[in-house]
N, C-alpha and C. Protein backbone atom coordinates (compact mmCIF):
# COMPACT_ATOMS: atom_id res chain seq x y z
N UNK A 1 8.58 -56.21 -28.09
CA UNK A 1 9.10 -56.58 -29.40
C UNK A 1 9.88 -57.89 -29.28
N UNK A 2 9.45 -59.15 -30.28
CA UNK A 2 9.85 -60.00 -29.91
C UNK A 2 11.53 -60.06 -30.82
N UNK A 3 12.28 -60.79 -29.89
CA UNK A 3 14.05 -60.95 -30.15
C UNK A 3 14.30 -61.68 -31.28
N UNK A 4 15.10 -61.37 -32.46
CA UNK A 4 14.96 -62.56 -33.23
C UNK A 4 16.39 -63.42 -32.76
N UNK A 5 16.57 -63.26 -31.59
CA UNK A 5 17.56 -64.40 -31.48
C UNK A 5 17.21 -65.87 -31.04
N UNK A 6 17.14 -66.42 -31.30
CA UNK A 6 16.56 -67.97 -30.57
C UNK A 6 17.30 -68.54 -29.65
N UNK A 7 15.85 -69.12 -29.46
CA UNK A 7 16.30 -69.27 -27.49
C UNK A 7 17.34 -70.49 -27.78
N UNK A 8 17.71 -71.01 -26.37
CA UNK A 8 18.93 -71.75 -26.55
C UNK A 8 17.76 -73.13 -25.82
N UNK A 9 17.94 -74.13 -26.41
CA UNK A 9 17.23 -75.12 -26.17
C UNK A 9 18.19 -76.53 -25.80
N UNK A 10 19.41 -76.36 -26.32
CA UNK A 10 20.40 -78.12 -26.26
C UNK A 10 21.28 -77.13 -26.90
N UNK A 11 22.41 -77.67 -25.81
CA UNK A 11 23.79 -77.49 -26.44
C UNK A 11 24.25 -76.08 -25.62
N UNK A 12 25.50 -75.74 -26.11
CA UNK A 12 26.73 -74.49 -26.29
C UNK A 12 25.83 -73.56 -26.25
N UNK A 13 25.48 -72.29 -25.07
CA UNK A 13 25.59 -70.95 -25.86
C UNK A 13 26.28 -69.90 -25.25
N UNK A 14 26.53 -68.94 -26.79
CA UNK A 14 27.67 -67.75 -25.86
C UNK A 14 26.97 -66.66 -25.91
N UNK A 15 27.02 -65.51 -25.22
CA UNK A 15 27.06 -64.49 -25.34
C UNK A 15 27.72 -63.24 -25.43
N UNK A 16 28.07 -62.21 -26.12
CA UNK A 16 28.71 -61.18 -26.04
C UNK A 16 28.38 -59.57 -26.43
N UNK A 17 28.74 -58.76 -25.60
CA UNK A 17 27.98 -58.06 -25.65
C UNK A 17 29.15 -56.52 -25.35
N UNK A 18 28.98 -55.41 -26.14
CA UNK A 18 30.24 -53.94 -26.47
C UNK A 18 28.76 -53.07 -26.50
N UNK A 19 28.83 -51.93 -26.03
CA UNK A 19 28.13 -50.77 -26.28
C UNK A 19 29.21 -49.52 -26.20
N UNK A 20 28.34 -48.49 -26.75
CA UNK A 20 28.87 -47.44 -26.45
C UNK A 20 27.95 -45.94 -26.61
N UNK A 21 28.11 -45.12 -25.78
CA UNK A 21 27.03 -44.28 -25.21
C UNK A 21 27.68 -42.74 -25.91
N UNK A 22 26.81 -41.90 -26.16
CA UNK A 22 26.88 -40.66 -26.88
C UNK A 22 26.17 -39.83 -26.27
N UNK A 23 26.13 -38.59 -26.38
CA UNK A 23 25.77 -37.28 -25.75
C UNK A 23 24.24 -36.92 -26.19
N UNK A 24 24.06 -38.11 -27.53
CA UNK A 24 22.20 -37.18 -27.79
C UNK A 24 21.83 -38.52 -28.81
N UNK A 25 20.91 -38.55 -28.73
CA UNK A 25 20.00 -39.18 -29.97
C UNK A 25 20.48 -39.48 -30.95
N UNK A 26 20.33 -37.78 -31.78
CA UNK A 26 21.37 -37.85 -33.15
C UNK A 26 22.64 -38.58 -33.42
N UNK A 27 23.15 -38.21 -32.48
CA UNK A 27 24.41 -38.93 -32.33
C UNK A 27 24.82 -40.37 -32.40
N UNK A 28 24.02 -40.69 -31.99
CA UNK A 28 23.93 -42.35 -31.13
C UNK A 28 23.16 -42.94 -32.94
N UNK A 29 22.07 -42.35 -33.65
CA UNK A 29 21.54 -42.57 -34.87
C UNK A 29 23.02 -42.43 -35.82
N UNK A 30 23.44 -41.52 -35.97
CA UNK A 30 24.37 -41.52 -36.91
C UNK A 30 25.50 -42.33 -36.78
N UNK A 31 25.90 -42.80 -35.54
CA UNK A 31 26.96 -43.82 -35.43
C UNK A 31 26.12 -45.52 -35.69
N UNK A 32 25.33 -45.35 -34.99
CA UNK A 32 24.54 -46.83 -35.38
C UNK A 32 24.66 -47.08 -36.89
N UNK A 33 24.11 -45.97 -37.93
CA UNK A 33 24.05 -46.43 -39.15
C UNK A 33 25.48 -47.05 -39.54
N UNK A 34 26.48 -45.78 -39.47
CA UNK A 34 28.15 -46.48 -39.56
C UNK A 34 27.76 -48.51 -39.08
N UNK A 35 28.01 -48.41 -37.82
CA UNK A 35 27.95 -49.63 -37.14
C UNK A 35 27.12 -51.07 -38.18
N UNK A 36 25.68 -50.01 -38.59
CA UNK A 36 25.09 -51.21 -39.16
C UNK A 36 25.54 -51.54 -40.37
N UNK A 37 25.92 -50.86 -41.27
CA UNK A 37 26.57 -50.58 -42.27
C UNK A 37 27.85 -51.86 -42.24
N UNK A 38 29.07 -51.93 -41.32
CA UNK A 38 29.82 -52.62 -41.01
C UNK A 38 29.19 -54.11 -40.63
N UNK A 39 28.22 -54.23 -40.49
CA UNK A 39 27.42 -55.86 -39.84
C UNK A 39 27.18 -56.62 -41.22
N UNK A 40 27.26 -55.87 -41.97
CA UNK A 40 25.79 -55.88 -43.40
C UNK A 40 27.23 -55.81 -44.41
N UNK A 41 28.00 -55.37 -44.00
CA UNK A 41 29.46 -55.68 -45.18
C UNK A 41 30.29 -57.31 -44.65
N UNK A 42 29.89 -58.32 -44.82
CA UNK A 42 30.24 -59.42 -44.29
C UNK A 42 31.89 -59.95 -45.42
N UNK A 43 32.19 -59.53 -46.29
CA UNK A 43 33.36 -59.56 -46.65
C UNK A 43 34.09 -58.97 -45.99
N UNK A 44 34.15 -57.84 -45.28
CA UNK A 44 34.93 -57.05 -44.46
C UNK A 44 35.13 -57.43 -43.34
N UNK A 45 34.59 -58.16 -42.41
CA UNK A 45 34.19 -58.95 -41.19
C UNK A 45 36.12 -58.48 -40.55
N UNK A 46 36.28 -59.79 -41.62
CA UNK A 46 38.16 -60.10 -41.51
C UNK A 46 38.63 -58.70 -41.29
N UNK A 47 38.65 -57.78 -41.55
CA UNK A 47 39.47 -56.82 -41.67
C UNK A 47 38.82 -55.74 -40.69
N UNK A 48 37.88 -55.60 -40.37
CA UNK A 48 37.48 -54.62 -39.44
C UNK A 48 37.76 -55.25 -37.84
N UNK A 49 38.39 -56.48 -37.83
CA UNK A 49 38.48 -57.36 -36.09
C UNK A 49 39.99 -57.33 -36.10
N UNK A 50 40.11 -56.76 -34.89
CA UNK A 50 41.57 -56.24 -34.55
C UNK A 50 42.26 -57.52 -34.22
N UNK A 51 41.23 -58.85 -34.34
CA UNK A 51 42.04 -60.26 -34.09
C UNK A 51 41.48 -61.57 -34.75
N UNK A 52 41.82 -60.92 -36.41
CA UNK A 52 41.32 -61.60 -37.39
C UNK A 52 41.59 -63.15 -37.42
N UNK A 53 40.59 -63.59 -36.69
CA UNK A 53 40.99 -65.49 -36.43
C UNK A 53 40.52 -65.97 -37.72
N UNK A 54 39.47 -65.88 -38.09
CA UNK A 54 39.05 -66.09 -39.15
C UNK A 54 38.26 -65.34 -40.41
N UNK A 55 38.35 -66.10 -41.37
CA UNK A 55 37.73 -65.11 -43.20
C UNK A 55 36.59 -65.27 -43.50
N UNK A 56 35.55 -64.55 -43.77
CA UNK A 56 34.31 -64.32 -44.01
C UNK A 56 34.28 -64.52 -45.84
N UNK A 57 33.10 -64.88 -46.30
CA UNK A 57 32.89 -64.35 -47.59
C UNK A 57 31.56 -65.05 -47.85
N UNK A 58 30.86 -63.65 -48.44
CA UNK A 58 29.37 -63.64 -48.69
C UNK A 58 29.22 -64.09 -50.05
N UNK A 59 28.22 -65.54 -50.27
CA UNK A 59 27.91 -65.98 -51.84
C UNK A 59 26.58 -66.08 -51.77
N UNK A 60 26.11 -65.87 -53.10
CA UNK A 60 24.85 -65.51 -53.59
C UNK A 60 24.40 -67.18 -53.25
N UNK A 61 22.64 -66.83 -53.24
CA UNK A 61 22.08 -68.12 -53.26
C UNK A 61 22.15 -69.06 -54.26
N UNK A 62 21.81 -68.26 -55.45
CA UNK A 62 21.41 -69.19 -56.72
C UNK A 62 22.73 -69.43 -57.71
N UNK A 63 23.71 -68.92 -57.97
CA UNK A 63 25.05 -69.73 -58.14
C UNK A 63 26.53 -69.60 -57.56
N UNK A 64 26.05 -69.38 -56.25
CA UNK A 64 26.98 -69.71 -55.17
C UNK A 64 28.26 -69.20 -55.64
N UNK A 65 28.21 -67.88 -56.13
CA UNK A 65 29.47 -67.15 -56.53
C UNK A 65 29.80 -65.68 -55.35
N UNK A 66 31.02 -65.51 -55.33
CA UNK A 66 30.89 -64.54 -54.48
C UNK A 66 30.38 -62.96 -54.39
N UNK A 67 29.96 -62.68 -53.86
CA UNK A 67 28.64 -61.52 -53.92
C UNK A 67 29.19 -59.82 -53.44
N UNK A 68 29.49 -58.75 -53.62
CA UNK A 68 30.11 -57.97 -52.92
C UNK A 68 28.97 -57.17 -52.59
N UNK A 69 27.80 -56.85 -52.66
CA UNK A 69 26.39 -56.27 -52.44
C UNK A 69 26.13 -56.81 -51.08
N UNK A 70 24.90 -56.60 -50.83
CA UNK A 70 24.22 -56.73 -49.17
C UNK A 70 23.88 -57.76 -49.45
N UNK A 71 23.78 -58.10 -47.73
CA UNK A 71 23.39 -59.77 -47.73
C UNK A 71 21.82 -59.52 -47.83
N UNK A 72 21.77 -61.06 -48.22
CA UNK A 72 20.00 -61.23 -48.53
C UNK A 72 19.50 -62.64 -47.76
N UNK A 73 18.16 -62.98 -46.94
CA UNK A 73 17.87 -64.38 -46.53
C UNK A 73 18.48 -65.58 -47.60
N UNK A 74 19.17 -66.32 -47.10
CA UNK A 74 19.31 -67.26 -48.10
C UNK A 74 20.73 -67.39 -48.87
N UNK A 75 21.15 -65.81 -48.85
CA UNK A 75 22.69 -65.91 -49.02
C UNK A 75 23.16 -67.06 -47.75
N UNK A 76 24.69 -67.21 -48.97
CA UNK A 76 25.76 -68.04 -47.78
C UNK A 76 26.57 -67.73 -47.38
N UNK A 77 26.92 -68.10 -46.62
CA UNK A 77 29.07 -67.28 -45.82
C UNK A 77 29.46 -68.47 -45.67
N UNK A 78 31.30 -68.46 -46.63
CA UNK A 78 31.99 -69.19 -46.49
C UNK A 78 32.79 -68.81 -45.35
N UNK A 79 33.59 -69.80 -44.39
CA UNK A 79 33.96 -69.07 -43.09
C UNK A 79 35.16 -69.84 -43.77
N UNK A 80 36.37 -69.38 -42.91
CA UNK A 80 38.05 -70.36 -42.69
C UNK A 80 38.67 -70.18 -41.47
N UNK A 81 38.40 -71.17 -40.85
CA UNK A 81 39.01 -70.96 -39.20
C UNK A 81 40.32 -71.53 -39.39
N UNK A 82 41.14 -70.92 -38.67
CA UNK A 82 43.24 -71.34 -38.80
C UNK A 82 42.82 -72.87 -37.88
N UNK A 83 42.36 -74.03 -38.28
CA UNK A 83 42.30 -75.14 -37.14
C UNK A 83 43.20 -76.17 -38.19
N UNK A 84 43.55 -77.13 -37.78
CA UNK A 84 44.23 -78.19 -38.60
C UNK A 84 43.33 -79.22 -39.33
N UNK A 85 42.99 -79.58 -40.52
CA UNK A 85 41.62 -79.89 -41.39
C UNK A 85 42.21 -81.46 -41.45
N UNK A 86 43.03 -82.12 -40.74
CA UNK A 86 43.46 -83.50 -41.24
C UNK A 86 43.02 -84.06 -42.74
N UNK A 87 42.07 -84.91 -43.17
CA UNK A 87 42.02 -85.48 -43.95
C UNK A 87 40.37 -85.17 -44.43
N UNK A 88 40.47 -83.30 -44.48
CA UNK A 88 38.45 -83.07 -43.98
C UNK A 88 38.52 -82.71 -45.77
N UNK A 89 37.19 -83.01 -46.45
CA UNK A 89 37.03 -82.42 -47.67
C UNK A 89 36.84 -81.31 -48.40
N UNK A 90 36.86 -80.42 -47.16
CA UNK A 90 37.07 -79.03 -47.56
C UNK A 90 37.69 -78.19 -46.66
N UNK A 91 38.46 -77.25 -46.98
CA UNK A 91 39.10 -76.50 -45.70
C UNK A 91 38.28 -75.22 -45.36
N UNK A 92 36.51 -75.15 -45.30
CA UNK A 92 35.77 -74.28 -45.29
C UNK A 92 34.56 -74.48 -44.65
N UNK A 93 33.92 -74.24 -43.42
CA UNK A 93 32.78 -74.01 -43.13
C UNK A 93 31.48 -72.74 -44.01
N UNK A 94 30.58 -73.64 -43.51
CA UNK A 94 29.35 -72.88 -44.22
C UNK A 94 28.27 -72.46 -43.52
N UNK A 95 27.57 -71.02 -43.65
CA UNK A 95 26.50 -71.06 -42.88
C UNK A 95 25.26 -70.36 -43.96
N UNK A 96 24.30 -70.19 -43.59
CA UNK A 96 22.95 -69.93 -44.26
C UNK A 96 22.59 -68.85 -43.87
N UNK A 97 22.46 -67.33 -44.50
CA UNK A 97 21.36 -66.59 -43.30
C UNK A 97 20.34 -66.55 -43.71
N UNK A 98 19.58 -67.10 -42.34
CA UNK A 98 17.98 -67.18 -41.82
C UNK A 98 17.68 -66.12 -41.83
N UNK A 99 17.90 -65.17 -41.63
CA UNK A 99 17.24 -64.02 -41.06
C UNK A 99 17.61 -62.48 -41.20
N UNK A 100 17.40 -61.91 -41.77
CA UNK A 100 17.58 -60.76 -42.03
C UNK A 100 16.32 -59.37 -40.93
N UNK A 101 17.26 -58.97 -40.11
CA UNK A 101 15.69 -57.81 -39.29
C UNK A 101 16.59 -56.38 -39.35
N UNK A 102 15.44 -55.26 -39.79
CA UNK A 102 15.71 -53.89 -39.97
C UNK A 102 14.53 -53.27 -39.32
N UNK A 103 14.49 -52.89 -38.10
CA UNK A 103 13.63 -52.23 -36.97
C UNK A 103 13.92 -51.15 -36.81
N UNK A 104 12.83 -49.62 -37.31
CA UNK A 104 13.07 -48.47 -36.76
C UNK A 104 12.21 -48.02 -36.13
N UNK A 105 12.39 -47.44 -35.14
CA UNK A 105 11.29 -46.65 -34.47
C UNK A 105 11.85 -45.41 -33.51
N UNK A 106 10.87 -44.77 -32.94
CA UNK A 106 11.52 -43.42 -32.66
C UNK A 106 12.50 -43.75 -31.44
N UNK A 107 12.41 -44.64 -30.32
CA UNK A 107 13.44 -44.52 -29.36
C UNK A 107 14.22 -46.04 -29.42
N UNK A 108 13.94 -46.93 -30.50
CA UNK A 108 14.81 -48.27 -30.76
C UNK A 108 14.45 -48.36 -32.21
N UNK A 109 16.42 -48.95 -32.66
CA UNK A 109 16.27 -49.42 -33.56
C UNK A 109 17.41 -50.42 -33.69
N UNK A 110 17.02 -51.64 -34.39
CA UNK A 110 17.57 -52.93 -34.76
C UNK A 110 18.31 -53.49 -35.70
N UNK A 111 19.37 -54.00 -36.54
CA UNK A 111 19.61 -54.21 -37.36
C UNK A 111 20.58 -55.99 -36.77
N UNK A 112 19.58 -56.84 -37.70
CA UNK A 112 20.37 -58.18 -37.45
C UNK A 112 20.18 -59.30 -37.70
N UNK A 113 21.69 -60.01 -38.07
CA UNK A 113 21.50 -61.28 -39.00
C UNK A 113 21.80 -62.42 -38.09
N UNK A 114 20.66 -63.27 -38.46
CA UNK A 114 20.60 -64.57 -38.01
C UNK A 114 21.70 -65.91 -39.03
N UNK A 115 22.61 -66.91 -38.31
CA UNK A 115 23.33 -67.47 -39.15
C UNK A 115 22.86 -68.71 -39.03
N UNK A 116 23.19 -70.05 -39.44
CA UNK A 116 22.65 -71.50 -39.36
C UNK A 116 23.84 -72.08 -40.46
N UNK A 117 24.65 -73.40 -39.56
CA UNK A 117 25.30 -74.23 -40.29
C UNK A 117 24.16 -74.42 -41.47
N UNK A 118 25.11 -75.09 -42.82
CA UNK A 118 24.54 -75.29 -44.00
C UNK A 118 25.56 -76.49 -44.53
N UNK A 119 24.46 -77.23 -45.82
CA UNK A 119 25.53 -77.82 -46.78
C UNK A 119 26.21 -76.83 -47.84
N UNK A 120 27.64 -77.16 -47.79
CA UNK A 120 27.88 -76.82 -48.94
C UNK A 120 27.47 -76.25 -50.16
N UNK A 121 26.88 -75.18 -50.23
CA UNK A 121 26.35 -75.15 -51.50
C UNK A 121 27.34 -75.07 -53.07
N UNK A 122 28.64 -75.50 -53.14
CA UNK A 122 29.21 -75.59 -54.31
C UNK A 122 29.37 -77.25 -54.26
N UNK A 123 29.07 -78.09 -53.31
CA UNK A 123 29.78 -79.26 -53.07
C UNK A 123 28.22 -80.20 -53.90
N UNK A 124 28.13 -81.53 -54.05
CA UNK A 124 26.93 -82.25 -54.44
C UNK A 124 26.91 -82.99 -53.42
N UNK A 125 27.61 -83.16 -52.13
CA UNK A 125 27.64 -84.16 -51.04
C UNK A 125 26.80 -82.85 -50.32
N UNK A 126 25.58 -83.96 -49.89
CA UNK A 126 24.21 -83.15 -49.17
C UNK A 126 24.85 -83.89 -47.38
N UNK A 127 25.54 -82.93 -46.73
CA UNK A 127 25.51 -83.10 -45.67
C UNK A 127 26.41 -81.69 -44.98
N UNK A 128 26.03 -81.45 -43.70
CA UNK A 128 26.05 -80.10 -43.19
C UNK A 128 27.61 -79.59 -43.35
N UNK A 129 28.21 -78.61 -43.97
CA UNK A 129 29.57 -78.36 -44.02
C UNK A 129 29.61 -77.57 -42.76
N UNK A 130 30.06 -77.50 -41.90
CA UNK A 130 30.56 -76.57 -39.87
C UNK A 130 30.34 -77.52 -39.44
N UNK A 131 30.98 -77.23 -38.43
CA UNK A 131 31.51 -78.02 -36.82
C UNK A 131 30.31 -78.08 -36.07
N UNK A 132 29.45 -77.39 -36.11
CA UNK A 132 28.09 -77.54 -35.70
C UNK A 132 26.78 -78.07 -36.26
N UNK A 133 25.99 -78.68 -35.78
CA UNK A 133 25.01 -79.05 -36.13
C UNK A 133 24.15 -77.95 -36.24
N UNK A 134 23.33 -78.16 -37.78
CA UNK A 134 22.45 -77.42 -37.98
C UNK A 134 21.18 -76.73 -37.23
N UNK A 135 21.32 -77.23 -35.86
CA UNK A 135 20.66 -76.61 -35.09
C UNK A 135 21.10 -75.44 -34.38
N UNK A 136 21.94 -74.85 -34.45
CA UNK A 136 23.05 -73.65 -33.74
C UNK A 136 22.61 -72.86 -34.92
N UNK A 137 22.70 -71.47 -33.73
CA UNK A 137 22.18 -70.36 -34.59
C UNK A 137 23.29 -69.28 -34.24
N UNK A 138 24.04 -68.46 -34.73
CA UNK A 138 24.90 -67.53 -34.66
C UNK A 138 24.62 -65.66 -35.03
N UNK A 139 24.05 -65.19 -33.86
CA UNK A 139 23.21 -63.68 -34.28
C UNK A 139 23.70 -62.81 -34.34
N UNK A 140 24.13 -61.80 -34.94
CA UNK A 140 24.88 -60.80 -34.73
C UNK A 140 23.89 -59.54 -35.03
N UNK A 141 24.14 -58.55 -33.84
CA UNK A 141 22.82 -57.61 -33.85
C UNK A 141 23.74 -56.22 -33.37
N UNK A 142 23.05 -55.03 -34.16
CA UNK A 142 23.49 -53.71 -33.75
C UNK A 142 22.42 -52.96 -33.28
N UNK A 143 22.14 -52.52 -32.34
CA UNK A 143 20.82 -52.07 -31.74
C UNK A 143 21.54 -50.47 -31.23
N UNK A 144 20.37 -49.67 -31.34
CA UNK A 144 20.32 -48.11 -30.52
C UNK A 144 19.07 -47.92 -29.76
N UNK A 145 19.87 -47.85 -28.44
CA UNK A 145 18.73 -47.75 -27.61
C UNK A 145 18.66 -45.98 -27.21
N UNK A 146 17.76 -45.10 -27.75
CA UNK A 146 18.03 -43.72 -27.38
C UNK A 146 20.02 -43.27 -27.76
N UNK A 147 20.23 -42.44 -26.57
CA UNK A 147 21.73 -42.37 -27.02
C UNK A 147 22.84 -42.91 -26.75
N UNK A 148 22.59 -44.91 -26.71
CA UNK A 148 23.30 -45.53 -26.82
C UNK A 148 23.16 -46.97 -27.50
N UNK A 149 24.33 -47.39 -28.44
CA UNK A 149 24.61 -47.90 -29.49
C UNK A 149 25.66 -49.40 -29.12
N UNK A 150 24.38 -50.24 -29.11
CA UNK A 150 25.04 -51.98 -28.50
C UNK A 150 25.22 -52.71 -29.71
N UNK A 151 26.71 -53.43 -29.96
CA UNK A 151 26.33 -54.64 -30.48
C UNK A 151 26.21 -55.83 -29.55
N UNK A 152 25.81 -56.97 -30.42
CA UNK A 152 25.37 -57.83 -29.61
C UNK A 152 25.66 -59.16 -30.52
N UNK A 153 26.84 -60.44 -29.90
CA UNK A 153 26.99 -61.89 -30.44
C UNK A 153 25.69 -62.85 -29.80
N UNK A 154 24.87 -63.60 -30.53
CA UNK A 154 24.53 -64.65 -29.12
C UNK A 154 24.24 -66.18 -30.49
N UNK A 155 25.45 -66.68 -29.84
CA UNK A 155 25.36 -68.10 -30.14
C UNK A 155 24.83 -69.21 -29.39
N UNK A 156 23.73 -70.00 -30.23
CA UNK A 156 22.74 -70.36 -29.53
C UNK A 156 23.17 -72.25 -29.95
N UNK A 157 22.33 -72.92 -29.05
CA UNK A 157 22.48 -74.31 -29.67
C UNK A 157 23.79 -75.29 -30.12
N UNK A 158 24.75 -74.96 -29.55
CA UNK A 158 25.88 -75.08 -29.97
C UNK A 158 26.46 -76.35 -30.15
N UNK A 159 26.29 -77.92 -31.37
CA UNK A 159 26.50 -79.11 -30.66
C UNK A 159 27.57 -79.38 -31.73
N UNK A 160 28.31 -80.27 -31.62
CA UNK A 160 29.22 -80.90 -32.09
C UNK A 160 28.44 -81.80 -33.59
N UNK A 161 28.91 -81.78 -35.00
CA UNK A 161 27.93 -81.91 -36.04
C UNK A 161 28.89 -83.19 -36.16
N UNK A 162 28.68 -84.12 -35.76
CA UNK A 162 29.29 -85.85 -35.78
C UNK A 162 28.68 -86.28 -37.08
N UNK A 163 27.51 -85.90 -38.08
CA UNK A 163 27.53 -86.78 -38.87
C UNK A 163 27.64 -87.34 -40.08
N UNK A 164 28.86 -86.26 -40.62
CA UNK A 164 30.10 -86.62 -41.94
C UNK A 164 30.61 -88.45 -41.63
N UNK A 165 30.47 -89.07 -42.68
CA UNK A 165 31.17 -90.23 -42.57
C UNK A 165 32.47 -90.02 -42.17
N UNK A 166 32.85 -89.01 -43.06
CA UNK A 166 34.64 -89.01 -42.48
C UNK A 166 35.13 -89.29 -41.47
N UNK A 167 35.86 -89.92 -40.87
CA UNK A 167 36.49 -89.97 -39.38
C UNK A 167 36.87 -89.00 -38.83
N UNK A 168 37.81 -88.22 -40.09
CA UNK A 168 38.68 -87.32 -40.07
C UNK A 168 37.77 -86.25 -39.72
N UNK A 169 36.85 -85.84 -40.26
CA UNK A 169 35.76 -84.62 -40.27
C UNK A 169 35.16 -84.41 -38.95
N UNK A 170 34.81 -85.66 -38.64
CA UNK A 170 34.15 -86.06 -37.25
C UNK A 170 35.00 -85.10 -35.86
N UNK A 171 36.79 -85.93 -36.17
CA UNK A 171 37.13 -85.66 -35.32
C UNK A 171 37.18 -84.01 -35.00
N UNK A 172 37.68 -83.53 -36.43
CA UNK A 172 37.90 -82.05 -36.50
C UNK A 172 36.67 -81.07 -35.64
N UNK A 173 35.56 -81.53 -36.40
CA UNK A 173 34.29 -81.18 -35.62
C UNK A 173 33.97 -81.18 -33.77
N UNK A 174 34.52 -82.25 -33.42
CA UNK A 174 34.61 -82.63 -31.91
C UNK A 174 35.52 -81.73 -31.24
N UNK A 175 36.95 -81.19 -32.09
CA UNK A 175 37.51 -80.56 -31.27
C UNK A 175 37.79 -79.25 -31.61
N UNK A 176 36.89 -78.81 -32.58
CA UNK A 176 36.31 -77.53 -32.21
C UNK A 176 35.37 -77.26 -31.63
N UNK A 177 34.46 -77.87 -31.34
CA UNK A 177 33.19 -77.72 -31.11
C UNK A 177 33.88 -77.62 -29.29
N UNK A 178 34.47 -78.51 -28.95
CA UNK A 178 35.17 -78.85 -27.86
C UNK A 178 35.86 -77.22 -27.40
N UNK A 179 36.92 -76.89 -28.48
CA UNK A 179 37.49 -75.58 -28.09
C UNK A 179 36.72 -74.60 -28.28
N UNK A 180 35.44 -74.19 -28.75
CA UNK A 180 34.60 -73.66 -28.77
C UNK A 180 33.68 -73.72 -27.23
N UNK A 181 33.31 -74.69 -26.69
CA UNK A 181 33.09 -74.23 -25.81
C UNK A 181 33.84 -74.18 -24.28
N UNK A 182 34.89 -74.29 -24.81
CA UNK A 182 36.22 -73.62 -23.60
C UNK A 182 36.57 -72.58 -23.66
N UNK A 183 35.84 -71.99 -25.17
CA UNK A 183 35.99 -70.43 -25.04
C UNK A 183 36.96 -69.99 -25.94
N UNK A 184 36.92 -70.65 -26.99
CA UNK A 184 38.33 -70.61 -27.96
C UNK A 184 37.44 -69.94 -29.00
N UNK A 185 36.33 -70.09 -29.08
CA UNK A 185 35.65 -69.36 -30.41
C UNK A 185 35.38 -67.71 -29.50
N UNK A 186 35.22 -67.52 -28.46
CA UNK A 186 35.39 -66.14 -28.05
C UNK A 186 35.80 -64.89 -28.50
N UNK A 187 37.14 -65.02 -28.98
CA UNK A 187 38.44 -64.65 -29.32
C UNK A 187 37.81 -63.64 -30.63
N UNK A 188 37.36 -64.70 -31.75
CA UNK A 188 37.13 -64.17 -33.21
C UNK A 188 35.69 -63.41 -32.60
N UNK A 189 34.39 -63.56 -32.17
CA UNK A 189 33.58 -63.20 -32.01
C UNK A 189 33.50 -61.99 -31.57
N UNK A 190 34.44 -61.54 -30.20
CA UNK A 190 34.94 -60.59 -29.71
C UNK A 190 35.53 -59.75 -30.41
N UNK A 191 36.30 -60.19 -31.14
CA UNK A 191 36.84 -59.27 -31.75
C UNK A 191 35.88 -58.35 -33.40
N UNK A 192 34.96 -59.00 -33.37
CA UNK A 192 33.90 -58.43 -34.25
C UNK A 192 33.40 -58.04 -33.69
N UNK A 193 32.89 -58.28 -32.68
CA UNK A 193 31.39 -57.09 -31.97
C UNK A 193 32.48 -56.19 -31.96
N UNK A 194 33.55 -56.11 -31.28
CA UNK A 194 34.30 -54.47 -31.06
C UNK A 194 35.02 -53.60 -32.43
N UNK A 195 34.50 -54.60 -33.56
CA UNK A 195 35.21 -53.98 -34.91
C UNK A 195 33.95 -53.13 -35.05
N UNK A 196 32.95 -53.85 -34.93
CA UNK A 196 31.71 -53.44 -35.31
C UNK A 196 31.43 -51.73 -34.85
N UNK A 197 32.07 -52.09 -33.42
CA UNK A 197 31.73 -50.40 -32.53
C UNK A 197 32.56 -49.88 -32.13
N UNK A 198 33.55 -50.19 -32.64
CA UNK A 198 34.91 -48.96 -32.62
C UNK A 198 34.35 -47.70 -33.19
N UNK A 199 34.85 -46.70 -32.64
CA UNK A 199 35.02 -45.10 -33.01
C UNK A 199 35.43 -45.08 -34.30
């Protein structure tokens, strides 16, 4: 079965990875759903991570209002990382989801969203709103393998998105992208896969 995470080709990637193992099948099925359930509530993100770095919020495609229903391909997530925005035009990253996968079968099953920097979709300036270039992909996956129940981060492609005119934007971008891969984006990521599969 092929992965829908994409491979890492240029740039940053992370991985992270929480399981947790149960006594039977059933078991391991009925907590997964919980689990997937929590992946698929992306307003909640913030509040289920015992080290809420940053705010999630899911907006519809077609007038970019905020959405409290399941995500769909094409929805957006507004993100807010605590970083210092100098002189940036919005105090909000954006991403796109690509990908939506729901895999059942009798001894695996899958549930997981693919993310991708985006423009702005409330803004009319057509250029990528995140610290990353639109080539970085951000996956978040809840899988049951028999009677045990993995989530799974894997950030792929990870480059520094230099090309806002802003100076200011530029720089902001460089030094996250920078503390990002020193391991500073860890922190929030981590702390979602384990919101995700807490008891």
């Amino acid at each position: 079965m092929k992965s829908p995470i994409p491979i890492n080709v240029k740039g940053h990637q992370l991985n992270i990875r929480e399981e947790k193992e149960f006594d039977n099948s059933e078991d391991a099925y009925h907590f997964y759903t919980i689990a997937k359930n929590r992946l698929l509530n992306i307003d909640n993100w913030d509040e289920i991570c015992a080290l809420p770095l940053a705010t999630f919020s899911l907006y519809t495609v077609d007038d970019s209002v905020n959405k409290t229903d399941r995500p769909e391909v094409g929805d957006f997530v507004k993100i807010k990382i605590p970083f210092p925005l100098f002189a940036t035009q919005s105090e909000f990253d954006w991403v796109k989801i690509e990908e939506i996968t729901d895999e059942e079968m009798d001894d695996f099953k899958r549930t997981c969203i693919v993310l991708r920097p985006t423009d702005d979709p409330t803004s009319d300036i057509a250029t990528t709103a995140h610290f990353f270039k639109p080539s970085a992909t951000s996956s978040i996956c809840v899988e049951q393998h028999r009677n045990l129940v993995v989530v799974v981060y894997a950030g792929r492609n990870q480059q520094a998105n230099t090309s806002p005119n802003n100076v200011a934007v530029k720089l902001r971008n460089t030094l996250v992208t920078f503390g990002a891969k020193l391991g500073a984006s860890y922190p929030q990521w981590k702390s979602l896969v384990k919101g995700i599969i807490r008891a």
